[in-house]
N, C-alpha and C. Protein backbone atom coordinates (compact mmCIF):
# COMPACT_ATOMS: atom_id res chain seq x y z
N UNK A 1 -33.60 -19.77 -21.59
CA UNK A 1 -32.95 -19.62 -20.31
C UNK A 1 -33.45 -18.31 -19.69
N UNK A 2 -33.92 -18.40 -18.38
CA UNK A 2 -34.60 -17.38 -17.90
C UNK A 2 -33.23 -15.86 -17.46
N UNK A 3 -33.55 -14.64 -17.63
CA UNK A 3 -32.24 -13.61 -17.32
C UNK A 3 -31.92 -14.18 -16.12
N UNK A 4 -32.26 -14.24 -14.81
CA UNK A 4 -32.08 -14.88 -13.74
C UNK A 4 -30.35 -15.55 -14.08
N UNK A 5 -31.17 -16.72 -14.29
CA UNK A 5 -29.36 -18.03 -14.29
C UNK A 5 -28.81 -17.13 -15.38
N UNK A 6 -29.20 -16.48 -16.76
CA UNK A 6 -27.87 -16.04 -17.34
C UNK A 6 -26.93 -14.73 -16.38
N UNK A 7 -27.64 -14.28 -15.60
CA UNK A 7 -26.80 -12.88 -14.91
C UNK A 7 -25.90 -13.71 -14.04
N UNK A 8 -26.72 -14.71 -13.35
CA UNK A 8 -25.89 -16.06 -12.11
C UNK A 8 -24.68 -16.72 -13.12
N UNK A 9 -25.01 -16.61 -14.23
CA UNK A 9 -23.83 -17.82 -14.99
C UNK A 9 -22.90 -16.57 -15.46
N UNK A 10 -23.05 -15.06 -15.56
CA UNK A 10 -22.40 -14.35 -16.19
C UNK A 10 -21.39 -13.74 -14.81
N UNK A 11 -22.05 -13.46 -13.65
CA UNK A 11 -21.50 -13.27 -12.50
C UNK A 11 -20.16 -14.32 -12.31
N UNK A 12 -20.77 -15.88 -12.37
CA UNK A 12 -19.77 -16.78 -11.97
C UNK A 12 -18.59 -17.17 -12.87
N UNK A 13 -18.95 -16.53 -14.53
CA UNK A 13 -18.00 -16.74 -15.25
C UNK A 13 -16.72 -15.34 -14.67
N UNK A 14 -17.09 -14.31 -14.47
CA UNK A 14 -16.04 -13.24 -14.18
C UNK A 14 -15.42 -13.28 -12.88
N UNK A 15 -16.69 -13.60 -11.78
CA UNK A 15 -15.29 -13.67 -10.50
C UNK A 15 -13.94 -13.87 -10.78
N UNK A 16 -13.72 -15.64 -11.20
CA UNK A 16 -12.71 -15.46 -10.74
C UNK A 16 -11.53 -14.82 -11.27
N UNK A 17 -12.11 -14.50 -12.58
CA UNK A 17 -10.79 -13.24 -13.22
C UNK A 17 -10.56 -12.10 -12.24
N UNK A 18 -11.28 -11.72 -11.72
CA UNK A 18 -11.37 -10.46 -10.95
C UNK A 18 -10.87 -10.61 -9.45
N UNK A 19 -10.96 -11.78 -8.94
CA UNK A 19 -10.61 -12.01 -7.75
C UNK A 19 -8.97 -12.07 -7.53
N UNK A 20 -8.03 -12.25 -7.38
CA UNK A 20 -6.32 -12.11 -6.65
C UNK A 20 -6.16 -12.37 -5.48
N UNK A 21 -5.01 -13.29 -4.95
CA UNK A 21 -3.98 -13.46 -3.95
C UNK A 21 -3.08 -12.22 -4.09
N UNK A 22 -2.59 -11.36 -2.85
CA UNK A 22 -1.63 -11.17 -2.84
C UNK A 22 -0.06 -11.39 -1.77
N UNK A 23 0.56 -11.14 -1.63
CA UNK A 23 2.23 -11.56 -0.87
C UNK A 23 3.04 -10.31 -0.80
N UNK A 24 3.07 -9.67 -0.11
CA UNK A 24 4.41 -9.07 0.62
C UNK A 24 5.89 -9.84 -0.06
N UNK A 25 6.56 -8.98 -0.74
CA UNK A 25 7.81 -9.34 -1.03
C UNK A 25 8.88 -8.94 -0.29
N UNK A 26 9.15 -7.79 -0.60
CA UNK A 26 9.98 -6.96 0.35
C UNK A 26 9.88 -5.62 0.83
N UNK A 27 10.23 -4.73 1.92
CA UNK A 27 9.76 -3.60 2.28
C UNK A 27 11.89 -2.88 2.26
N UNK A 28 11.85 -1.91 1.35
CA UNK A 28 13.42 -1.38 1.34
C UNK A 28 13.16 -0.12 0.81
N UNK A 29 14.40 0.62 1.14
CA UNK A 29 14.50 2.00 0.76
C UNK A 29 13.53 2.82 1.78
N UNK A 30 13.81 2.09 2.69
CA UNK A 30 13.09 3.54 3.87
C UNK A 30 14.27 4.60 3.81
N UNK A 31 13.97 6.24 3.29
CA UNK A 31 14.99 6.98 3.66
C UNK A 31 14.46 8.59 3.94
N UNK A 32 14.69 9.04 5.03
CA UNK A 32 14.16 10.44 5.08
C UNK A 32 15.75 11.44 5.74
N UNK A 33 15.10 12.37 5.57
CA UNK A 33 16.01 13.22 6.49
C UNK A 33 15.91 13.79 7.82
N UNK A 34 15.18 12.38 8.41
CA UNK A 34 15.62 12.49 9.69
C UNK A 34 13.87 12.39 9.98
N UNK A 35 12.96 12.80 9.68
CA UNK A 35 11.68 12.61 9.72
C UNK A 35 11.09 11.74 10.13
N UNK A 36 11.57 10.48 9.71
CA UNK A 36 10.91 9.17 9.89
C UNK A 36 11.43 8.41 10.10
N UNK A 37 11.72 7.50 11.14
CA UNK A 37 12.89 6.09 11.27
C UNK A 37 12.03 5.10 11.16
N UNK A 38 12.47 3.87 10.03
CA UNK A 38 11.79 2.63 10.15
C UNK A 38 12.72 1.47 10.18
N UNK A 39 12.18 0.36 10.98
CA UNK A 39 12.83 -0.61 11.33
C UNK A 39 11.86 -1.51 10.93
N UNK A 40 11.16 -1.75 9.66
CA UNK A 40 10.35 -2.85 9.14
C UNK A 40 10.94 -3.68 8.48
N UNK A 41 10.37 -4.58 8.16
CA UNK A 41 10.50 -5.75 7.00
C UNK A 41 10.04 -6.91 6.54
N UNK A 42 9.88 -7.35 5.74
CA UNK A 42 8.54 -8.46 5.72
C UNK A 42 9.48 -9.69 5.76
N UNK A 43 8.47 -10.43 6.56
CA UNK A 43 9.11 -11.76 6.88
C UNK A 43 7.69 -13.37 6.84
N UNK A 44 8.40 -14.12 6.31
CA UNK A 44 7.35 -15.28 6.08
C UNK A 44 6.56 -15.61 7.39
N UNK A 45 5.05 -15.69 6.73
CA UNK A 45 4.37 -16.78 7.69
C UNK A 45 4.28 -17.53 8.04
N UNK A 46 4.01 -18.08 6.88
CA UNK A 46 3.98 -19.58 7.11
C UNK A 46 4.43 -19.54 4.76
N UNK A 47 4.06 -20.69 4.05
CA UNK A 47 5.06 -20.66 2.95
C UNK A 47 3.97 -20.03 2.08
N UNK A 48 2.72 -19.82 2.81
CA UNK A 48 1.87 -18.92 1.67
C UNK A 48 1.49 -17.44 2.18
N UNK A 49 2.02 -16.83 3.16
CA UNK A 49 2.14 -15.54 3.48
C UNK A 49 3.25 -15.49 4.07
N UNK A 50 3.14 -13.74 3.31
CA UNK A 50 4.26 -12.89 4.17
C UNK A 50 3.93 -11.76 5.20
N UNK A 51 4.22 -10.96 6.38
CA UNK A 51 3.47 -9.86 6.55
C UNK A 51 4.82 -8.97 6.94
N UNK A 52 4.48 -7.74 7.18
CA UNK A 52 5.48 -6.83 7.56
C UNK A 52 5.00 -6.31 9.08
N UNK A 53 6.51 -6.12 9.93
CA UNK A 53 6.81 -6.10 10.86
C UNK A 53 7.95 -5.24 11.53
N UNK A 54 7.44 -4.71 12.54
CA UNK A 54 8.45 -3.11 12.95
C UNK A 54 8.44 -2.54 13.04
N UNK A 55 8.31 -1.28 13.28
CA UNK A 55 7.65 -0.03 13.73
C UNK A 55 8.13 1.32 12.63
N UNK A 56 7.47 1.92 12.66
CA UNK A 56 7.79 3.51 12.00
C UNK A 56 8.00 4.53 13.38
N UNK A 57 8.43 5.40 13.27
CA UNK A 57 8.80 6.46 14.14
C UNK A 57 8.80 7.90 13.72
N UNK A 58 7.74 8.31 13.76
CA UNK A 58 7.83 9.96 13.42
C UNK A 58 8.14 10.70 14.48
N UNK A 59 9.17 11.26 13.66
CA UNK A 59 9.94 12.44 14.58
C UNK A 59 9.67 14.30 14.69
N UNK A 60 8.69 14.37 13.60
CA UNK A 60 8.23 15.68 13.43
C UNK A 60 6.74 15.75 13.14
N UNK A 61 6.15 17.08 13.20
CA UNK A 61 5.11 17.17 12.90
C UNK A 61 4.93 17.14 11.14
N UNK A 62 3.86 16.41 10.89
CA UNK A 62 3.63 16.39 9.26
C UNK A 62 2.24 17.12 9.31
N UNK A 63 2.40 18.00 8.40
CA UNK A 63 1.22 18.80 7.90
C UNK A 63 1.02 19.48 6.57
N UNK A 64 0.27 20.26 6.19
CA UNK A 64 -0.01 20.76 4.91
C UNK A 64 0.74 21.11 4.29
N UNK A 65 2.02 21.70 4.71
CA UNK A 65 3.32 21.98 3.83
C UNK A 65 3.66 20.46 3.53
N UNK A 66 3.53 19.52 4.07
CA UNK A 66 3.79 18.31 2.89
C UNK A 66 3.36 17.85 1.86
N UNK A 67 3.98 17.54 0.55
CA UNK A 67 3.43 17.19 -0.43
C UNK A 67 3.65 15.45 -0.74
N UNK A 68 2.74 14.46 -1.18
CA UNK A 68 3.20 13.36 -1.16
C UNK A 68 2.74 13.02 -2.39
N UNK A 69 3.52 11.98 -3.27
CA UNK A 69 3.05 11.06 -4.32
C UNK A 69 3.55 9.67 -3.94
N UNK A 70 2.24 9.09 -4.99
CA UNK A 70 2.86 7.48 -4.87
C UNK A 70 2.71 6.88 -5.79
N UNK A 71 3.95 6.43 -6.43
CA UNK A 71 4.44 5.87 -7.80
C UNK A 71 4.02 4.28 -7.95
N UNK A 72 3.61 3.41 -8.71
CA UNK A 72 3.06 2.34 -9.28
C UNK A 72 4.04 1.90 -10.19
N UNK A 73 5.28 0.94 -10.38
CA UNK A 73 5.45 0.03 -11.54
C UNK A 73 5.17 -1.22 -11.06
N UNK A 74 4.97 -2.17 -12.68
CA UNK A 74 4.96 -3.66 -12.63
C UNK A 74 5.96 -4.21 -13.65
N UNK A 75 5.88 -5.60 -12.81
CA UNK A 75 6.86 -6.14 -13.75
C UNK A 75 5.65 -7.86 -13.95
N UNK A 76 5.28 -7.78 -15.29
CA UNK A 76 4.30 -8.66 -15.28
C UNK A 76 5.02 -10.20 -15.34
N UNK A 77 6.39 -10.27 -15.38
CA UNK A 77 7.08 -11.69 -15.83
C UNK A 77 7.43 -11.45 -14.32
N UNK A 78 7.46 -11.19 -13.43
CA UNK A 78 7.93 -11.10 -11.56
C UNK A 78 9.53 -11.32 -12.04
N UNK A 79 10.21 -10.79 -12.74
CA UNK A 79 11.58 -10.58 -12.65
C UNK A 79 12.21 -9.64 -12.55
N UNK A 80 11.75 -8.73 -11.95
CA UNK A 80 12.01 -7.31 -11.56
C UNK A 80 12.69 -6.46 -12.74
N UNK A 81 11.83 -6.85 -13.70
CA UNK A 81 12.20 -5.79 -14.78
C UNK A 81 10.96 -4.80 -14.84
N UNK A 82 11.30 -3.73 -14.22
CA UNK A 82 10.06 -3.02 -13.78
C UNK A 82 9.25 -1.88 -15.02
N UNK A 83 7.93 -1.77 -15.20
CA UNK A 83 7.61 -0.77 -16.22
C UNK A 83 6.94 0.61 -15.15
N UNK A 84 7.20 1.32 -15.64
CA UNK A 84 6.17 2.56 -14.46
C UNK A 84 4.35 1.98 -15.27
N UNK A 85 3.39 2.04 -14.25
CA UNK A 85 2.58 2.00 -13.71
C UNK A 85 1.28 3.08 -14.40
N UNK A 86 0.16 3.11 -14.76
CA UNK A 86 0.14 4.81 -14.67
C UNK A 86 -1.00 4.70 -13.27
N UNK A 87 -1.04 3.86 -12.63
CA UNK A 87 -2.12 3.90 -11.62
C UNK A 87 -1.28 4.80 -10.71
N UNK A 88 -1.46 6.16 -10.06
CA UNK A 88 -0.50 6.76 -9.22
C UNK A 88 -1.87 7.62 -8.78
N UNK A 89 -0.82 8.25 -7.61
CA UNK A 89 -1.58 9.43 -6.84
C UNK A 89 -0.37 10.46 -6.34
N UNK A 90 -0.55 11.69 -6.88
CA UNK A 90 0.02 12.47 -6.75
C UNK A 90 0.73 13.63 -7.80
N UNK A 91 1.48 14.08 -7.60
CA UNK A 91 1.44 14.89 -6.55
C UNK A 91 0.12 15.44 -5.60
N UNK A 92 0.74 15.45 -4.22
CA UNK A 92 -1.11 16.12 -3.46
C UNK A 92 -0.66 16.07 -2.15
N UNK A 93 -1.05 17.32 -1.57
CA UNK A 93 -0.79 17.59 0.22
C UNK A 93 -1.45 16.83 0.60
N UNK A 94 -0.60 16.60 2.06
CA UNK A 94 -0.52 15.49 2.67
C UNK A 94 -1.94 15.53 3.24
N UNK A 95 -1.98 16.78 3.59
CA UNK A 95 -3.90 16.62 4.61
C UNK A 95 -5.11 16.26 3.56
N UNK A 96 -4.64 16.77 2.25
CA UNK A 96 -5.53 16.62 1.12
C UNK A 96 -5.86 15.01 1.02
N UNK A 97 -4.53 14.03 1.17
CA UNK A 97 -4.49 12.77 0.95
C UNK A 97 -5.48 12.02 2.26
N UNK A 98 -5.11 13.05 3.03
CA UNK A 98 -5.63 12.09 4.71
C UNK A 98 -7.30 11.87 3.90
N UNK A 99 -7.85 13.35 3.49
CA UNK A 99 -9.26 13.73 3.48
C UNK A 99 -9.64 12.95 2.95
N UNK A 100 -8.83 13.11 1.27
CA UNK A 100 -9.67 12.55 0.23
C UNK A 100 -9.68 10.45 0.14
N UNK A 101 -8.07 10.11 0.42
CA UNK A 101 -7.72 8.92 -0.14
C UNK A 101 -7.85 7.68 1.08
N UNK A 102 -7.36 8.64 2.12
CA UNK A 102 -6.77 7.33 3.43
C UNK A 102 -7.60 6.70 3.50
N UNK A 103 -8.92 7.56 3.86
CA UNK A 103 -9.98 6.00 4.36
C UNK A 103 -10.34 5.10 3.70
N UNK A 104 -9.75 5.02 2.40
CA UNK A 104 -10.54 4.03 2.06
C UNK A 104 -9.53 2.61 2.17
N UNK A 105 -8.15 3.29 2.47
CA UNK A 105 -7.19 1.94 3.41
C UNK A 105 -7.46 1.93 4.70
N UNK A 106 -7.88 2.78 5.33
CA UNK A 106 -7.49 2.93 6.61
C UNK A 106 -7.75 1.26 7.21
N UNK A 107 -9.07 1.43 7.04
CA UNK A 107 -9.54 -0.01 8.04
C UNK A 107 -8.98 -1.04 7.54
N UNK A 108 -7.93 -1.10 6.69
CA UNK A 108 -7.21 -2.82 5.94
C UNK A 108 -6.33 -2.74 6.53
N UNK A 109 -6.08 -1.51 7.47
CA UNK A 109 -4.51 -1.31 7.72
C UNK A 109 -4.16 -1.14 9.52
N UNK A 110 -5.46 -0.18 10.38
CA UNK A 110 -5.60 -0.11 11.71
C UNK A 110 -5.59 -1.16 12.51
N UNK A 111 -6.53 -2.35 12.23
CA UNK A 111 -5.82 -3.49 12.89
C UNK A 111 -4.38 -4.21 12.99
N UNK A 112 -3.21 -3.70 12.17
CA UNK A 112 -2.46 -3.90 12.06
C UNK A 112 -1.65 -3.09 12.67
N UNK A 113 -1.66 -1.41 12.75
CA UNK A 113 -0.73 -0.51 12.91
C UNK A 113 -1.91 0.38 13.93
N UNK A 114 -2.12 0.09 15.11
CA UNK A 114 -2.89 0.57 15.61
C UNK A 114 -2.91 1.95 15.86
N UNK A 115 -1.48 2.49 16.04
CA UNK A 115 -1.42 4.27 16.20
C UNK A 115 -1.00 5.04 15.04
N UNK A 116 -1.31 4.39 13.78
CA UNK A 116 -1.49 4.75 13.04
C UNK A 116 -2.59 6.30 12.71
N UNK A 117 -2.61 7.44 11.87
CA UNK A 117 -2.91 8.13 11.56
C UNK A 117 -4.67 7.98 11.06
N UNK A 118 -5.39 8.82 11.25
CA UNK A 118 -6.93 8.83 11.30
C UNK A 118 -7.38 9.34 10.34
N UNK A 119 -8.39 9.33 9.62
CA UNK A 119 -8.38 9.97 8.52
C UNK A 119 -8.87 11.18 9.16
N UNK A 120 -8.60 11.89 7.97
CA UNK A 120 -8.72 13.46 7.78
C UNK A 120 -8.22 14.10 9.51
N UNK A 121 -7.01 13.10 10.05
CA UNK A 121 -5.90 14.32 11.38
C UNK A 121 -4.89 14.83 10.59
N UNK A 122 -5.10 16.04 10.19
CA UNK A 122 -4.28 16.92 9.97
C UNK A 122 -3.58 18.37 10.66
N UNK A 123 -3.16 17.84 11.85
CA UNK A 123 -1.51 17.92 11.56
C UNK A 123 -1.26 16.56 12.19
N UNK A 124 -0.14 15.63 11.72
CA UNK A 124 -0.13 14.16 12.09
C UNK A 124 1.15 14.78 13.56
N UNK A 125 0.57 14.47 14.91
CA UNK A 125 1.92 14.36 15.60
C UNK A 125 2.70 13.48 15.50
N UNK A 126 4.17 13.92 16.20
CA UNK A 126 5.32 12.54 16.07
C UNK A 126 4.79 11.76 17.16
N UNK A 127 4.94 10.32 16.45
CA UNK A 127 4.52 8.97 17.09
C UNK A 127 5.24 8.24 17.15
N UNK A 128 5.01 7.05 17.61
CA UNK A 128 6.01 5.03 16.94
C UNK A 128 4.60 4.71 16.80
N UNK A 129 4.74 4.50 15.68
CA UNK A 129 3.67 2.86 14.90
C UNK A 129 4.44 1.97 14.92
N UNK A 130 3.72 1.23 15.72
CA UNK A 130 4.32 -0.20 15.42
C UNK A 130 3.42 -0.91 14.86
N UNK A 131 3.83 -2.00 13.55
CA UNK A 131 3.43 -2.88 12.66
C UNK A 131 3.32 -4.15 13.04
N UNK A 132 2.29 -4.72 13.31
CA UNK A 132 2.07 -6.14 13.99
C UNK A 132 1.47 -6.83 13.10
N UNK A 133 2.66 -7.48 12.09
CA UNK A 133 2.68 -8.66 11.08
C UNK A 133 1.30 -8.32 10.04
N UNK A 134 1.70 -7.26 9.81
CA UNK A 134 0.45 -6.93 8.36
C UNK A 134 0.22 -7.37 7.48
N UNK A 135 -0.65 -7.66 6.88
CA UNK A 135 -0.67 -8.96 5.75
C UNK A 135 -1.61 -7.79 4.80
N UNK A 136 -0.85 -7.47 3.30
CA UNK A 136 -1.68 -7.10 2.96
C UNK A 136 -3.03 -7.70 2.23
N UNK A 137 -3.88 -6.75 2.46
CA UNK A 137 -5.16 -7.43 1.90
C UNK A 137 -5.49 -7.48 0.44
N UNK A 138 -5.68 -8.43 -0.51
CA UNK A 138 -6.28 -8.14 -1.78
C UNK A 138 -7.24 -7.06 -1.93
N UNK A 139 -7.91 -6.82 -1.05
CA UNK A 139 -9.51 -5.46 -1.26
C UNK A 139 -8.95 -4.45 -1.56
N UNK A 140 -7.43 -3.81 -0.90
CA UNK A 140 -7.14 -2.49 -1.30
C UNK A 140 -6.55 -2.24 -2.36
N UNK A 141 -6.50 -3.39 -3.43
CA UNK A 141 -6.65 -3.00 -4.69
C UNK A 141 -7.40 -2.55 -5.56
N UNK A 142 -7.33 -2.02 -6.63
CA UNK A 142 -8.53 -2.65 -7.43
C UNK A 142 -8.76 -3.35 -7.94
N UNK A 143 -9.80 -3.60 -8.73
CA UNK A 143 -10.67 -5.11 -8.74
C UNK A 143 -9.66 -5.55 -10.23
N UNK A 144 -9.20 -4.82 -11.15
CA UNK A 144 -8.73 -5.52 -11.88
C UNK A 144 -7.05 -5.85 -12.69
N UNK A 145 -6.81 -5.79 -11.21
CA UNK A 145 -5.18 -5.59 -11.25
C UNK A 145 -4.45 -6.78 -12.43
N UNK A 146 -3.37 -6.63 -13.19
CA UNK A 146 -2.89 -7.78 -13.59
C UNK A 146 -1.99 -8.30 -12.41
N UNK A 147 -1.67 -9.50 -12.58
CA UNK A 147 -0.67 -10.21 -11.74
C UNK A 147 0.41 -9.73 -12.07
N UNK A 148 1.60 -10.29 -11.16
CA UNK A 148 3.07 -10.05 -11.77
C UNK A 148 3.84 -9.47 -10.46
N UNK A 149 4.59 -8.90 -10.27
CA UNK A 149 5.56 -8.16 -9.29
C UNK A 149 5.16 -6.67 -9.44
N UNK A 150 4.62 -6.22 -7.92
CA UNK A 150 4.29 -4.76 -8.85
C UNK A 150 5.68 -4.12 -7.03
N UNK A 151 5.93 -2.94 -7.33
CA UNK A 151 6.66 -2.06 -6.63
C UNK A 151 5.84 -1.00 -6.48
N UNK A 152 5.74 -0.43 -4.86
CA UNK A 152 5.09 1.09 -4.81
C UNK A 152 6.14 1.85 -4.20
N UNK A 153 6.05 3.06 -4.38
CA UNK A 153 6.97 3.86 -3.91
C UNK A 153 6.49 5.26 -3.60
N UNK A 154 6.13 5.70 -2.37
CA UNK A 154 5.69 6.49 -1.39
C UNK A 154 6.56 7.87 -1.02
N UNK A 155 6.75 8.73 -1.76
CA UNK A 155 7.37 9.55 -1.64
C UNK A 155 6.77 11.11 -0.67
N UNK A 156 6.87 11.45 0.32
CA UNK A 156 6.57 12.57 0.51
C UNK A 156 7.57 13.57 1.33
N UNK A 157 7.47 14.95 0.86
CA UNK A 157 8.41 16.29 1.03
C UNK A 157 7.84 17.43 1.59
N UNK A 158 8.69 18.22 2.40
CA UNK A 158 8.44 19.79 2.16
C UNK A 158 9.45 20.74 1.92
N UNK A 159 9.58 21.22 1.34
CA UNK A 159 10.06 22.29 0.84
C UNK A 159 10.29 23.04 1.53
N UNK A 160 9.61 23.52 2.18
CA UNK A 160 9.00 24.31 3.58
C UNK A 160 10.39 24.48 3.99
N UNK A 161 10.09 22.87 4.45
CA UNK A 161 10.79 22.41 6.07
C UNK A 161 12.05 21.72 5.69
N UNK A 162 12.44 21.26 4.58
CA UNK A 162 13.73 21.00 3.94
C UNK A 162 13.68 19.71 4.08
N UNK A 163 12.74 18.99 4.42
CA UNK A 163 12.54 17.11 4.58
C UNK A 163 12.01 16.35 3.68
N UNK A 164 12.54 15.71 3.76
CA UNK A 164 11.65 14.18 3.13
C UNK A 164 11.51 12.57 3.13
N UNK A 165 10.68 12.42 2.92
CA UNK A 165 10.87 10.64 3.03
C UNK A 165 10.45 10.31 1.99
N UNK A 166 11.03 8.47 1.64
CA UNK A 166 10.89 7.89 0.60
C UNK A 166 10.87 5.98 0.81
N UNK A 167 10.26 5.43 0.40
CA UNK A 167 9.76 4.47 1.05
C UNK A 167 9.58 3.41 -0.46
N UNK A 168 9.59 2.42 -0.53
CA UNK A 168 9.49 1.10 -1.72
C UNK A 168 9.08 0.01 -0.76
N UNK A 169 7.97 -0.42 -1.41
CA UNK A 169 7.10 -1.57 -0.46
C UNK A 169 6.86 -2.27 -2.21
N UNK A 170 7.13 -3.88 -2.24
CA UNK A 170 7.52 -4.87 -3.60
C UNK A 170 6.15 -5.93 -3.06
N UNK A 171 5.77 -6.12 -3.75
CA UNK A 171 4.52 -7.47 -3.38
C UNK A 171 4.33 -8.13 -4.44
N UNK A 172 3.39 -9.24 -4.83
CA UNK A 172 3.23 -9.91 -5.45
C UNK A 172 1.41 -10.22 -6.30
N UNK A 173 1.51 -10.15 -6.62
CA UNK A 173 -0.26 -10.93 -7.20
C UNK A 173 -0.54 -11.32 -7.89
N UNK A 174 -0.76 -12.89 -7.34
CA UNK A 174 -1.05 -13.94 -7.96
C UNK A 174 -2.94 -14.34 -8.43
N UNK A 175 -3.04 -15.13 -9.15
CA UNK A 175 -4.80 -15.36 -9.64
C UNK A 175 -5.12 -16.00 -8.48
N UNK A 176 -6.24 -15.42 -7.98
CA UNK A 176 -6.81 -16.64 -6.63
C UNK A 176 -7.33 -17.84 -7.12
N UNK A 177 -6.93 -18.69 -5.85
CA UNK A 177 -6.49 -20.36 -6.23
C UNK A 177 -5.11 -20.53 -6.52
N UNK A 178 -4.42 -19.57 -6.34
CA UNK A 178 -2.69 -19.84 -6.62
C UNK A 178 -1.97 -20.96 -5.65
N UNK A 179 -2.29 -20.96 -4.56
CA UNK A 179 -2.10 -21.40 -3.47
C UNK A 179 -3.01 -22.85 -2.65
């Protein structure tokens, strides 16, 4: 067998392990001190998507005195018996995050939330984003996620400034071809 078809037969045996559906479950626990108002929530598409919908509202300036992390559990049986995660980011200032991390969501996410934040604008002014039925994308994962119920949770503070917000976004991922 020439290397050729074995790399073609070795390629086509791994896709589809590597490939995933994912679903929007639920978007809860928006809570700040006063920083951020959200009126989102994910709501069905049609019976094989969900997207989220509603706007965010920043009410202050966010900048380098903020510090943000973002927490990762799964629950691999989707019964919300949750394990922590160790895929995380954080602790890390907020402009640090714009620089280093955002872009590489940004563009899965700007067609959706158009006044959304740019990478590397640091100091973010107060805005309304509004969320026009976002569907998240499988790409802004990584490639070899397990399935199951996973929960993120978006925490960022200052100390500084005596604020904070805290945020839980629940989704789903299923093996592609689930659907």
């Amino acid at each position: 067998m020439s290397p050729a078809i074995v790399i073609l037969l070795t390629v086509a045996a791994i896709a589809p392990v590597s490939s995933v559906q994912t679903m929007l479950d639920s978007f809860s626990y928006c809570n700040s001190s006063g920083m951020v108002e959200c009126s989102a929530r994910v709501r069905k598409v049609n019976r094989t998507t969900a997207a989220l919908y509603g706007k965010f509202v920043l009410n202050t300036d966010i900048d380098s005195s903020f510090n943000g992390a973002v927490e990762v559990h799964h629950s691999p049986l989707g019964n919300n018996q949750f394990n922590r995660y160790p895929m995380k980011i954080g602790p890390i200032g907020f402009c640090e995050f714009l620089n280093d991390f955002w872009g590489d969501y940004y563009d899965s996410i700007v067609p959706y939330m158009p006044n959304i934040m740019k990478p590397r604008e640091c100091p973010v002014s107060p805005r309304t984003i509004p969320i026009n039925d976002w569907i998240m994308d499988p790409k802004m994962l990584p490639k070899y996620v397990p399935t199951g119920l996973w929960k993120v949770i978006t925490m960022l503070k200052s100390e500084q400034k005596k604020q904070f917000y805290v945020m839980e976004l629940i989704f789903k991922v299923y093996d592609d071809g689930y659907f």
